[in-house]
PDB file of N, CA and C in Angstrom:
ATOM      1  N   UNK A   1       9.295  13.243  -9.593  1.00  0.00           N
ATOM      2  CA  UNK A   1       8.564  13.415  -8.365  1.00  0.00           C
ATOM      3  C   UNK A   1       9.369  12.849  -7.194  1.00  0.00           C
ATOM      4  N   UNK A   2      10.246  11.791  -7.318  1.00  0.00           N
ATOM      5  CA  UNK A   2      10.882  11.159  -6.231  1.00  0.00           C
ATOM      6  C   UNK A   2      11.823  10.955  -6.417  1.00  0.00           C
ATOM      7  N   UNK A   3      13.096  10.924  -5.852  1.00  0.00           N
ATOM      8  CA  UNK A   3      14.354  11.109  -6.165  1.00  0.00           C
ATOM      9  C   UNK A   3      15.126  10.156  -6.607  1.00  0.00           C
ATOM     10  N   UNK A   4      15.890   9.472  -7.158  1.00  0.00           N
ATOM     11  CA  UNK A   4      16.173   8.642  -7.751  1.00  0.00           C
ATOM     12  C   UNK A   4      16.487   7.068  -6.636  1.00  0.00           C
ATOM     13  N   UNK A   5      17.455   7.398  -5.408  1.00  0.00           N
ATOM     14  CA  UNK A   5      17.399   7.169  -4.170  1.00  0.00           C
ATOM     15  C   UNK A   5      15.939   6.319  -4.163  1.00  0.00           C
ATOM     16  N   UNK A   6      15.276   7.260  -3.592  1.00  0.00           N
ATOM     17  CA  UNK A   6      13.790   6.595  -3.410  1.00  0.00           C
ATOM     18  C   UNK A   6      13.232   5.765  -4.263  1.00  0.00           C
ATOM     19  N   UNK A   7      13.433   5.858  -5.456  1.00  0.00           N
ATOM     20  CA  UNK A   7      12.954   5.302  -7.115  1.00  0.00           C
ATOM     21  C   UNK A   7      13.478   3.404  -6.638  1.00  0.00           C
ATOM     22  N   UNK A   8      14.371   3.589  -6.638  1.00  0.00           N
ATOM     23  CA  UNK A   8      15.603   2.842  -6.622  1.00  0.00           C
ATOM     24  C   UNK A   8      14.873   1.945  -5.174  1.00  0.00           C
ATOM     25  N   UNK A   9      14.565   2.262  -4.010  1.00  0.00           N
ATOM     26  CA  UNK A   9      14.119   1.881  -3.133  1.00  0.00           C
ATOM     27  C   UNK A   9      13.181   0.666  -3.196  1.00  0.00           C
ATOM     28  N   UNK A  10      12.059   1.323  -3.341  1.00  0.00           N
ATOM     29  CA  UNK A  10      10.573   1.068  -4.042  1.00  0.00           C
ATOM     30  C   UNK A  10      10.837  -0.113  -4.697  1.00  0.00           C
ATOM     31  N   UNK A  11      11.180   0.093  -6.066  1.00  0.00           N
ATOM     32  CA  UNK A  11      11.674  -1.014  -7.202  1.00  0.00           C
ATOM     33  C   UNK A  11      12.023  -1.820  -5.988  1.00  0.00           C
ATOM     34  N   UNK A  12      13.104  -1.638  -5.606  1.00  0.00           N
ATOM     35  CA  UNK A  12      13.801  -3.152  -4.686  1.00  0.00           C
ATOM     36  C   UNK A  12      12.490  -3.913  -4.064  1.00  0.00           C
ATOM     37  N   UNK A  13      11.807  -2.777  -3.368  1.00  0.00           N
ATOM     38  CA  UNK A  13      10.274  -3.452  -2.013  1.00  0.00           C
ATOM     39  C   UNK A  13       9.418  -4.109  -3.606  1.00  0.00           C
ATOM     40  N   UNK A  14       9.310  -3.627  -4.532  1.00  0.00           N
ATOM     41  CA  UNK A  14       8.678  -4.157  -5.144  1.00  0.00           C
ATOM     42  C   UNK A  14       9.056  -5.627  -6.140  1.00  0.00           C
ATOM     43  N   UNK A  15      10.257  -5.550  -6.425  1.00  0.00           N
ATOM     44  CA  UNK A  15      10.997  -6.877  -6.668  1.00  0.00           C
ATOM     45  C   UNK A  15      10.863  -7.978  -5.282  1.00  0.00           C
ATOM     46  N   UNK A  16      11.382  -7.363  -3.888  1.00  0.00           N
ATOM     47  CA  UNK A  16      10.948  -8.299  -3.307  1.00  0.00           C
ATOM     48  C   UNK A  16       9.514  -8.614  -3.142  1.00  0.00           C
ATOM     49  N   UNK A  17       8.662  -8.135  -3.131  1.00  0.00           N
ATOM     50  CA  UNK A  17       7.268  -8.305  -2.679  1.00  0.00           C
ATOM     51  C   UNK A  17       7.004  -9.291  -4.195  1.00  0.00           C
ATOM     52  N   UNK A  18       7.620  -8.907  -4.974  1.00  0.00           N
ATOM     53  CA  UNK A  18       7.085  -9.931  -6.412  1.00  0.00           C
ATOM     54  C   UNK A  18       7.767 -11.424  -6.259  1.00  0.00           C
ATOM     55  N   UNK A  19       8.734 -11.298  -5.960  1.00  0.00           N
ATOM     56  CA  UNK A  19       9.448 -12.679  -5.498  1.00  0.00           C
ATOM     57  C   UNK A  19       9.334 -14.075  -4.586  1.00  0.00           C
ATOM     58  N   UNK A  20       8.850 -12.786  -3.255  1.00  0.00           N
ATOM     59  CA  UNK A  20       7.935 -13.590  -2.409  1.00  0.00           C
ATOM     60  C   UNK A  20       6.420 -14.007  -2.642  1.00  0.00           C
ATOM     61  N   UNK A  21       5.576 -12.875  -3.607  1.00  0.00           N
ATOM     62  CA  UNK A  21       4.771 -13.236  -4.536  1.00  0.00           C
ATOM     63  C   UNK A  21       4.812 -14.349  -4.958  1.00  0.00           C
ATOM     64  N   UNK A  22       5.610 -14.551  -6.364  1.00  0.00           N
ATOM     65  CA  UNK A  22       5.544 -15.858  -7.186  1.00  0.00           C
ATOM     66  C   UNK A  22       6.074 -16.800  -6.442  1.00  0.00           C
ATOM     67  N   UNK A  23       7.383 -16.896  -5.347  1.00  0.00           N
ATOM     68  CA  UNK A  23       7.343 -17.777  -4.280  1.00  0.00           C
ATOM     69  C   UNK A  23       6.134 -18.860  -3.835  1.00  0.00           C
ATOM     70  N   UNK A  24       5.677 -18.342  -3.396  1.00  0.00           N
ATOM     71  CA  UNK A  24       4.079 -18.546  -2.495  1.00  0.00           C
ATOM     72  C   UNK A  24       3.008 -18.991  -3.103  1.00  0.00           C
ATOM     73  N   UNK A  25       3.136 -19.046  -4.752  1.00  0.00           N
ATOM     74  CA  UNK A  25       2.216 -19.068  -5.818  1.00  0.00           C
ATOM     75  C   UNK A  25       0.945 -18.674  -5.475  1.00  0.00           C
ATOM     76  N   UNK A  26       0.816 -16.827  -5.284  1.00  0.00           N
ATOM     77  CA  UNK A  26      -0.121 -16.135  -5.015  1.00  0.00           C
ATOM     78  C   UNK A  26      -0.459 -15.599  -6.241  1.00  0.00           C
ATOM     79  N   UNK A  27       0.440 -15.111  -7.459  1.00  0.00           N
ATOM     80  CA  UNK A  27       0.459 -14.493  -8.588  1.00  0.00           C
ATOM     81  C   UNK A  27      -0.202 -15.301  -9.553  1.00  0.00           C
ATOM     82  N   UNK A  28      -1.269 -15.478  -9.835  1.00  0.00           N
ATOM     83  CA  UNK A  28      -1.492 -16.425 -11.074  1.00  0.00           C
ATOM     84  C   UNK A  28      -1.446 -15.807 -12.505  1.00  0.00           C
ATOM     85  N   UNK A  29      -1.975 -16.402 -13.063  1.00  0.00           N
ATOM     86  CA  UNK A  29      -2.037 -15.753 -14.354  1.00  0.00           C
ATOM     87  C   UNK A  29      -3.506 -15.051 -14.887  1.00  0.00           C
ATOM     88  N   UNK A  30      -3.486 -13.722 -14.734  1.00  0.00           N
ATOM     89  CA  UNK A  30      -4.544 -12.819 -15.205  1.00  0.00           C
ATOM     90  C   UNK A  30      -4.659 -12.404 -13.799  1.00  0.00           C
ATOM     91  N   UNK A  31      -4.600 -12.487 -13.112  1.00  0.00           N
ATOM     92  CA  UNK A  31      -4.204 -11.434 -11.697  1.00  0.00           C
ATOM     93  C   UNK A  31      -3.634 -10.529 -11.300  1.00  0.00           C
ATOM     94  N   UNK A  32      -4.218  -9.459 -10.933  1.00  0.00           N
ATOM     95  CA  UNK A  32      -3.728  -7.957 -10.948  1.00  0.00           C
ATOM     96  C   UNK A  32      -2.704  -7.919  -9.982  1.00  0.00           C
ATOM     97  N   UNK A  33      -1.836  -7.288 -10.280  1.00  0.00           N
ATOM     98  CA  UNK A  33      -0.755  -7.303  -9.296  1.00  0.00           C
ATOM     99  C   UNK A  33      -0.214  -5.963  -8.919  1.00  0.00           C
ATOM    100  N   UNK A  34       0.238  -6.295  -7.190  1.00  0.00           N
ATOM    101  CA  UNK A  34       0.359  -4.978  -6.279  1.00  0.00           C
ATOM    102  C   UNK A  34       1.354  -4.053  -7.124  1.00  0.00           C
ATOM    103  N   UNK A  35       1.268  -2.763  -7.023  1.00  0.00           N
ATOM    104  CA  UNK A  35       2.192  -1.686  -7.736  1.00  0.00           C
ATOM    105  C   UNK A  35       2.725  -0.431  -6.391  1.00  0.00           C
ATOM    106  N   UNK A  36       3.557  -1.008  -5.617  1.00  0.00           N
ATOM    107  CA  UNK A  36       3.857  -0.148  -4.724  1.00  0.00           C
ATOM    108  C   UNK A  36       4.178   1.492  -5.214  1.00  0.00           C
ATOM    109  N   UNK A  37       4.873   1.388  -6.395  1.00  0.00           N
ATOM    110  CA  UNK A  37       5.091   2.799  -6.975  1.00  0.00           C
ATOM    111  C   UNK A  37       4.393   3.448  -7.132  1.00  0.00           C
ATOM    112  N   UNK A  38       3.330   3.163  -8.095  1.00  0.00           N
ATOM    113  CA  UNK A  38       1.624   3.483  -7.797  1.00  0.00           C
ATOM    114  C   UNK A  38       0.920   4.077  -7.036  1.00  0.00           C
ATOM    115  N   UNK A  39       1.266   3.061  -5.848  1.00  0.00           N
ATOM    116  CA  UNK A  39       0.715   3.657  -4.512  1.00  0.00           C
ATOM    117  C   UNK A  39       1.546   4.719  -3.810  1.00  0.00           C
ATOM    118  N   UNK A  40       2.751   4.549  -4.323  1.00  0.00           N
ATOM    119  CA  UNK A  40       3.637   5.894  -3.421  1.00  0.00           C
ATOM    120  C   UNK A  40       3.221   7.272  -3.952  1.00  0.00           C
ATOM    121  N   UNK A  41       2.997   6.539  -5.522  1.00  0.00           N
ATOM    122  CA  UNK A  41       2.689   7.966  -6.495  1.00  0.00           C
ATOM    123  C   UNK A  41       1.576   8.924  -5.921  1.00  0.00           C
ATOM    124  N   UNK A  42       0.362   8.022  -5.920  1.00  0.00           N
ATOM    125  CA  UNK A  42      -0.895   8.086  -5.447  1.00  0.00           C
ATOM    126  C   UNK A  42      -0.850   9.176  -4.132  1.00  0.00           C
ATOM    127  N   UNK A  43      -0.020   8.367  -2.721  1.00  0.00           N
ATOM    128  CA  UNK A  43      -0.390   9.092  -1.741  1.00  0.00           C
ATOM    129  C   UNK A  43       0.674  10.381  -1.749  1.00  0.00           C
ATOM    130  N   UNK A  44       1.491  10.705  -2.391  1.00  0.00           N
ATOM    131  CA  UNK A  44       2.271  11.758  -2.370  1.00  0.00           C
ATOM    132  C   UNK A  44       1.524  12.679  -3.293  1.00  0.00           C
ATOM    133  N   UNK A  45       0.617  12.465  -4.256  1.00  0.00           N
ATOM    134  CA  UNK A  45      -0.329  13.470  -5.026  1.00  0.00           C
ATOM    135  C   UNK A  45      -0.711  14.256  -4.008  1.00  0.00           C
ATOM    136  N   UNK A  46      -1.672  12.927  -3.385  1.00  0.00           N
ATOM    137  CA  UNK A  46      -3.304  13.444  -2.482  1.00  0.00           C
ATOM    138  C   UNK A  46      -2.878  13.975  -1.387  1.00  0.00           C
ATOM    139  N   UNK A  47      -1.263  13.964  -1.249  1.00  0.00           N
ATOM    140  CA  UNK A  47      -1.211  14.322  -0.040  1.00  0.00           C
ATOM    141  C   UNK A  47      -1.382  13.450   1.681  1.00  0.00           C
ATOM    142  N   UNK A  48      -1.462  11.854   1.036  1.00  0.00           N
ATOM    143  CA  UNK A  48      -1.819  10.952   1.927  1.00  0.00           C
ATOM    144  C   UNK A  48      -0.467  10.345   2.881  1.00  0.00           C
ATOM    145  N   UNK A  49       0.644  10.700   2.410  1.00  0.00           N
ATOM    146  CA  UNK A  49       1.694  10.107   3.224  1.00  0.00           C
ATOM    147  C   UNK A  49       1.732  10.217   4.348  1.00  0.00           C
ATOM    148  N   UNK A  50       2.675   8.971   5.195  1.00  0.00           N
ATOM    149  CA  UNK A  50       2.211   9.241   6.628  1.00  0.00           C
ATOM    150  C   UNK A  50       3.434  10.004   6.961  1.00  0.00           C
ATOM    151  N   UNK A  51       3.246  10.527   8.212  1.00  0.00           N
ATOM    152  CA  UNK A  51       4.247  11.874   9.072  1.00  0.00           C
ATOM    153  C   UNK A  51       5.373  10.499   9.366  1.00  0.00           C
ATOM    154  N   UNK A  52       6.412  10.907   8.913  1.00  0.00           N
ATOM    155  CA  UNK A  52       7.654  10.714   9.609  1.00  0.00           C
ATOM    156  C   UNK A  52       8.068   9.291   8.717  1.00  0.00           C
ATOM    157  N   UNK A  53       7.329   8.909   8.269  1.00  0.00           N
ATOM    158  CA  UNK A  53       7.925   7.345   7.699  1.00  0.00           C
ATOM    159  C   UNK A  53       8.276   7.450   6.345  1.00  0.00           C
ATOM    160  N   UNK A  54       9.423   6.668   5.702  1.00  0.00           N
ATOM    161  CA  UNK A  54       9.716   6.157   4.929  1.00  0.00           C
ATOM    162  C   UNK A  54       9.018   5.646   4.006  1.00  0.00           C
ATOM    163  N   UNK A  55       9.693   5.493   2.662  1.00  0.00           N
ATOM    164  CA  UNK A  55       8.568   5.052   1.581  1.00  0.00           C
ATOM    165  C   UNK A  55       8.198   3.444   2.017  1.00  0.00           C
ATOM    166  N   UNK A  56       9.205   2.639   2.590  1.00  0.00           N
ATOM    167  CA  UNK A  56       9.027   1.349   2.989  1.00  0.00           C
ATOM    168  C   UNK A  56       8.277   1.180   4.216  1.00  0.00           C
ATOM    169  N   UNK A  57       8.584   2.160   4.717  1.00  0.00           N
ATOM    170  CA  UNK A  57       7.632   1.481   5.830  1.00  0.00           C
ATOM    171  C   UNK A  57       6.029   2.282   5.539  1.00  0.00           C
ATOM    172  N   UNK A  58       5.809   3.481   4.400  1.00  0.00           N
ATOM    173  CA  UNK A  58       4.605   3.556   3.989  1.00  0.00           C
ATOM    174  C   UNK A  58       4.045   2.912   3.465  1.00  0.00           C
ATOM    175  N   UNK A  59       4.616   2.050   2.465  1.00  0.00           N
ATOM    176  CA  UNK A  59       4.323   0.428   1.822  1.00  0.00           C
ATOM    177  C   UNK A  59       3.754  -0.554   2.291  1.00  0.00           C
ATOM    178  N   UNK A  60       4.624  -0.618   3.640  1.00  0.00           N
ATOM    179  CA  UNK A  60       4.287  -2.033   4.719  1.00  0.00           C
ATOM    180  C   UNK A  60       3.048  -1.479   5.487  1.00  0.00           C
ATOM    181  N   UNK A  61       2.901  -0.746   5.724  1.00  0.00           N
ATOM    182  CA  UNK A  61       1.336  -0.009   6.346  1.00  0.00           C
ATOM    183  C   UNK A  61       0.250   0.042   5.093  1.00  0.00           C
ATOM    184  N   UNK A  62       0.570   0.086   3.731  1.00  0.00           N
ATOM    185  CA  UNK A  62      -0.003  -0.167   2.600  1.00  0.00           C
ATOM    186  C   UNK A  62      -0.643  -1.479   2.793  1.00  0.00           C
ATOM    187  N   UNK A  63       0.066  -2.506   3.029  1.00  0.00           N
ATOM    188  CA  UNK A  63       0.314  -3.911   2.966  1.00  0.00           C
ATOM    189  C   UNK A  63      -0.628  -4.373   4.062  1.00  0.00           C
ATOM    190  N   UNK A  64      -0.102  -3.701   5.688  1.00  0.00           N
ATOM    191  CA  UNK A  64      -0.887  -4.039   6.262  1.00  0.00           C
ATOM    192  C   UNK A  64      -2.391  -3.595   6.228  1.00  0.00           C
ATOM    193  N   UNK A  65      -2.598  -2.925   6.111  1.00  0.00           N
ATOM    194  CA  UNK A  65      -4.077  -2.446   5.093  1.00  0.00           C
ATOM    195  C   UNK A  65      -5.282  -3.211   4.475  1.00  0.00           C
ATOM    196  N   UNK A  66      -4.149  -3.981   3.598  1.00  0.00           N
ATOM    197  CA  UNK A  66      -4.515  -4.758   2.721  1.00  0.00           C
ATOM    198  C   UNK A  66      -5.080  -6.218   3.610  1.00  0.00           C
ATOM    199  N   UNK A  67      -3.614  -6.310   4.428  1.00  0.00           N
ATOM    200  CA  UNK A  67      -4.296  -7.380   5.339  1.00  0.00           C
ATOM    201  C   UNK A  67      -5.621  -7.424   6.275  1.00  0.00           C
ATOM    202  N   UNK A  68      -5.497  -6.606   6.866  1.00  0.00           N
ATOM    203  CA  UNK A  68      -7.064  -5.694   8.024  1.00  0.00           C
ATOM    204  C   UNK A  68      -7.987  -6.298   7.221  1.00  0.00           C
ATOM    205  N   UNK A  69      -8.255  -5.397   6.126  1.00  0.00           N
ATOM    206  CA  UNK A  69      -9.273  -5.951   5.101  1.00  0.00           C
ATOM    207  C   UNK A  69      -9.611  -6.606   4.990  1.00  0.00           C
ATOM    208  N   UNK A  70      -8.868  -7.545   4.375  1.00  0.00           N
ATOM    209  CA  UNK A  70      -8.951  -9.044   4.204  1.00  0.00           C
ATOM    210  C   UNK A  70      -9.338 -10.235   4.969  1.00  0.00           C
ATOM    211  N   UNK A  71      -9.236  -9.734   6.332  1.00  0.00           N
ATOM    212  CA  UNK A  71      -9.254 -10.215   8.030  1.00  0.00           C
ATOM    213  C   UNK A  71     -10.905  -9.903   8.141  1.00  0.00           C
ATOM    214  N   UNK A  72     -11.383  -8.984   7.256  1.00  0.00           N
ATOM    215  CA  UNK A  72     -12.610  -8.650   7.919  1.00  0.00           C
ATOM    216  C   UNK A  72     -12.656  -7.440   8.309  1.00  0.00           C
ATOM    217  N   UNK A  73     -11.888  -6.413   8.848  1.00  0.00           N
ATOM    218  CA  UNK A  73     -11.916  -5.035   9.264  1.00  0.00           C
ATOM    219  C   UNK A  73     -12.428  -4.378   7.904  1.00  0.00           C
ATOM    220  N   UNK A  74     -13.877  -3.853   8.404  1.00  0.00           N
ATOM    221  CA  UNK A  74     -14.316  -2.571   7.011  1.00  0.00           C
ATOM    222  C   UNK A  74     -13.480  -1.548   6.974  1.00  0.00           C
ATOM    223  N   UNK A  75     -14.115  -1.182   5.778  1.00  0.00           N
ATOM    224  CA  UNK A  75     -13.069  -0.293   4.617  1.00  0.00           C
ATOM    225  C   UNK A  75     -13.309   0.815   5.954  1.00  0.00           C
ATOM    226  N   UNK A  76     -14.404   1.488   6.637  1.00  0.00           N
ATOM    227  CA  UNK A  76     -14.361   2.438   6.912  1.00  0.00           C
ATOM    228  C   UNK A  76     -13.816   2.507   8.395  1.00  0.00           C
ATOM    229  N   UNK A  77     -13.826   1.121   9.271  1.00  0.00           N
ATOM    230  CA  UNK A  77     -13.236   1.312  10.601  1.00  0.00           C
ATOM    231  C   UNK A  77     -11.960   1.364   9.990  1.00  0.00           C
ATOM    232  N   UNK A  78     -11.123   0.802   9.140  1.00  0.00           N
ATOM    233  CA  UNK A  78      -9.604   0.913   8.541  1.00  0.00           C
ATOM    234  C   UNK A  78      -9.370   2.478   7.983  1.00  0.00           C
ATOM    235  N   UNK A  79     -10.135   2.824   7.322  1.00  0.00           N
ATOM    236  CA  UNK A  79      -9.659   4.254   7.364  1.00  0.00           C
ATOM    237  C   UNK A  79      -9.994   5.134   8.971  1.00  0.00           C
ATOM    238  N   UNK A  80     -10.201   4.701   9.560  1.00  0.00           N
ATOM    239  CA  UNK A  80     -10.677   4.847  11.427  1.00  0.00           C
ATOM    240  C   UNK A  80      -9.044   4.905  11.595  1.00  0.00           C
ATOM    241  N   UNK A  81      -8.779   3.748  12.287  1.00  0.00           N
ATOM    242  CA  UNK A  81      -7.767   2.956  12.622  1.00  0.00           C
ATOM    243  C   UNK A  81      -6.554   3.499  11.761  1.00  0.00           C
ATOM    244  N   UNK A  82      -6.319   3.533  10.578  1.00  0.00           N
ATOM    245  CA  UNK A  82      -5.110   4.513  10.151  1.00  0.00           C
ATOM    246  C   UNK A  82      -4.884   6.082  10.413  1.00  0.00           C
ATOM    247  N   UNK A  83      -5.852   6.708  10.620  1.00  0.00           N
ATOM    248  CA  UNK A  83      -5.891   7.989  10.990  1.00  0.00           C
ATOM    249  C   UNK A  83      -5.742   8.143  12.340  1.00  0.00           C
ATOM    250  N   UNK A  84      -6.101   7.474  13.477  1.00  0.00           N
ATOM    251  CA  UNK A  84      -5.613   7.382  14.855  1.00  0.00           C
ATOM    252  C   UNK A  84      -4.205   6.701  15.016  1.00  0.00           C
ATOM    253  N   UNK A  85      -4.100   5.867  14.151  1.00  0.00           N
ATOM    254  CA  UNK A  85      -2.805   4.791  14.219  1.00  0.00           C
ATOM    255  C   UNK A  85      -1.319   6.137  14.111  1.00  0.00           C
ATOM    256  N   UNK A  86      -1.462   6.857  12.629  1.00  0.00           N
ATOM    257  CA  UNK A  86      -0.415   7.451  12.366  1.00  0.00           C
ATOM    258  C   UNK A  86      -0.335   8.667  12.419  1.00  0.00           C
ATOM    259  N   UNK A  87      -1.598   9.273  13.467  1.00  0.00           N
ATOM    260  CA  UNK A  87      -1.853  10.249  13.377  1.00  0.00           C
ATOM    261  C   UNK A  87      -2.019  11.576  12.131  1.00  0.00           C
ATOM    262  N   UNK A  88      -2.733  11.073  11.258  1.00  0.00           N
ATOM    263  CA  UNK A  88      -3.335  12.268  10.642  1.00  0.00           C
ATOM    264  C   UNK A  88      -4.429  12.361   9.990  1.00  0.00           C
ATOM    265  N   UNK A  89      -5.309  13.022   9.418  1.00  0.00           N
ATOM    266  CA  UNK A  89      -6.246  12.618   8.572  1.00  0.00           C
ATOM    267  C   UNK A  89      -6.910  12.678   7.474  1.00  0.00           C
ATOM    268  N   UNK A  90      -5.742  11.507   6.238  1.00  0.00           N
ATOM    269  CA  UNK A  90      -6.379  11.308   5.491  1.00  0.00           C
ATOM    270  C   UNK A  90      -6.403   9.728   5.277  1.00  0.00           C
ATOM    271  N   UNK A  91      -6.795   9.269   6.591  1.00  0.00           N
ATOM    272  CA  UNK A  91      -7.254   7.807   5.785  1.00  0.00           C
ATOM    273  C   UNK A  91      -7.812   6.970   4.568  1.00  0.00           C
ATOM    274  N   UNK A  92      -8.961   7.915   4.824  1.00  0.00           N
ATOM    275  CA  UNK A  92      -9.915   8.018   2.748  1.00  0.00           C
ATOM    276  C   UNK A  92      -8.684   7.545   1.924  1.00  0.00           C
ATOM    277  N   UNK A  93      -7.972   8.534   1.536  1.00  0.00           N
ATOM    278  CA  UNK A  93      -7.122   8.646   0.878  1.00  0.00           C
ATOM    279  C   UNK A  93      -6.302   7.812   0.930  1.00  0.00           C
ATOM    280  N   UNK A  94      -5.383   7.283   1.852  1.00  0.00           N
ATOM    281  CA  UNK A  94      -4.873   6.050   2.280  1.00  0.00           C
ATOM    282  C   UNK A  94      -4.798   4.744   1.600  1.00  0.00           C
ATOM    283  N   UNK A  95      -6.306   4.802   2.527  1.00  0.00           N
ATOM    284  CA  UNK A  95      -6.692   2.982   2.419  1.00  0.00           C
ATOM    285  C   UNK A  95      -6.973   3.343   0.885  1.00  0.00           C
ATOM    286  N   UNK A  96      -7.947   4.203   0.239  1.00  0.00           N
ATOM    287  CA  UNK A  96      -8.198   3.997  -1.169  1.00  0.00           C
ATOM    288  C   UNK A  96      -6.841   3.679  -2.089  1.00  0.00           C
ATOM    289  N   UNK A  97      -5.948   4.793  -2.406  1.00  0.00           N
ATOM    290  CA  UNK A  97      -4.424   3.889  -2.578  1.00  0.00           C
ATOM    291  C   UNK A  97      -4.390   2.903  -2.642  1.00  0.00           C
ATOM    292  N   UNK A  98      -4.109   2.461  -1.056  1.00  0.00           N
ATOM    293  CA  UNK A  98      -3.435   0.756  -0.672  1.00  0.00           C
ATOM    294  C   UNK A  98      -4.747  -0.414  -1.587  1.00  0.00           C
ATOM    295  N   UNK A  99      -5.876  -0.202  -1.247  1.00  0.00           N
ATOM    296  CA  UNK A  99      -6.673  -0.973  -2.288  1.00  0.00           C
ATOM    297  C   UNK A  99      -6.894  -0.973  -3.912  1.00  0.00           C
ATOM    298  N   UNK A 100      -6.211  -0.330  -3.885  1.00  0.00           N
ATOM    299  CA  UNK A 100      -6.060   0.208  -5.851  1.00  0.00           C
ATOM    300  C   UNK A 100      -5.334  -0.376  -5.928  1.00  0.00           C
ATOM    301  N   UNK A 101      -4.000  -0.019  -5.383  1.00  0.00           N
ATOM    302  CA  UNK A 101      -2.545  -0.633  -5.767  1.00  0.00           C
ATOM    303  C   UNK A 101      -1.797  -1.505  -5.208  1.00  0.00           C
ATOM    304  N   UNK A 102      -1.927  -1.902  -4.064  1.00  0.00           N
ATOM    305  CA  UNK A 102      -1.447  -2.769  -3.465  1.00  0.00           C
ATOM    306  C   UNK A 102      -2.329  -4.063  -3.119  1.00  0.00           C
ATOM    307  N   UNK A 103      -3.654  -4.015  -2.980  1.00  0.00           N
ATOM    308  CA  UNK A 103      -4.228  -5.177  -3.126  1.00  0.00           C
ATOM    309  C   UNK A 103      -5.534  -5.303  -4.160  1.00  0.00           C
ATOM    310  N   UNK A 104      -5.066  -4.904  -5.558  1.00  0.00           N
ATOM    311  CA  UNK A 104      -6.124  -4.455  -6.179  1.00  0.00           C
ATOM    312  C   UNK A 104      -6.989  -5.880  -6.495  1.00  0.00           C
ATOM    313  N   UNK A 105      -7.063  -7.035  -5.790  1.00  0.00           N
ATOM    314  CA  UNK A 105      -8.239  -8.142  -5.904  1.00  0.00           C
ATOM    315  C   UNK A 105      -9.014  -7.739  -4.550  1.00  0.00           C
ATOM    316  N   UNK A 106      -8.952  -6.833  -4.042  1.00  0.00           N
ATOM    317  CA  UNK A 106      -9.694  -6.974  -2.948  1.00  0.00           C
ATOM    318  C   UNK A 106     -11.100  -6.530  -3.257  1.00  0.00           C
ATOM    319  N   UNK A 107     -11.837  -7.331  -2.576  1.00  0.00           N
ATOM    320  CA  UNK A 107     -13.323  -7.134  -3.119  1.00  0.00           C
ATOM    321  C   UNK A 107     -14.188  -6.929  -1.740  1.00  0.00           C
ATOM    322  N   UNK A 108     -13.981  -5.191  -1.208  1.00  0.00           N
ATOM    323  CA  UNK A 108     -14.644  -5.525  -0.130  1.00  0.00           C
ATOM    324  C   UNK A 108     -15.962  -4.104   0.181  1.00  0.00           C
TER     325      UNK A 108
END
């Protein structure tokens, strides 16, 4: 589905994001942990990728996502706010992704 290039990418965002992870001692033990590939997989199915960006910087908008959330922004003004943000619309689709796979403790 993604070219080896890209494969290769990902892995790296995702080694770092695990690094700075266990860094930070955010990762505990029995804690689900973010799967950027997942999520790339995910929004390139549904058709959710954003116009013009990169798998990394679709990640880091993954990420920030995750953060909004977490801040308090509902699930549904965030799928708002990504669909005006990057212009297109499948936020649904999106934010659902980024909360599966990239912040799958989120309980909101």
């Amino acid at each position: 589905m993604f070219s080896t290039r890209t494969r290769n990418r990902v892995a790296a965002s995702l080694f770092a994001f695990t690094v700075v992870g266990l860094g930070a001692g955010v990762m505990g033990a029995g804690t689900a942990m973010a799967d950027p590939v997942s999520f790339m997989d995910e929004i390139t199915i549904n058709g959710a990728t954003l116009p013009g960006m990169t798998a990394d910087q679709m990640i880091a908008a993954g990420y920030a996502t995750c953060d909004h959330l977490r801040a308090g922004v509902s699930v549904l003004d965030e799928m708002s706010a990504v669909e005006q943000t990057y212009h297109f619309n499948q936020g649904t689709l999106f934010v659902s992704a980024a909360t599966t796979n990239l912040c799958p403790n989120f309980a909101g």
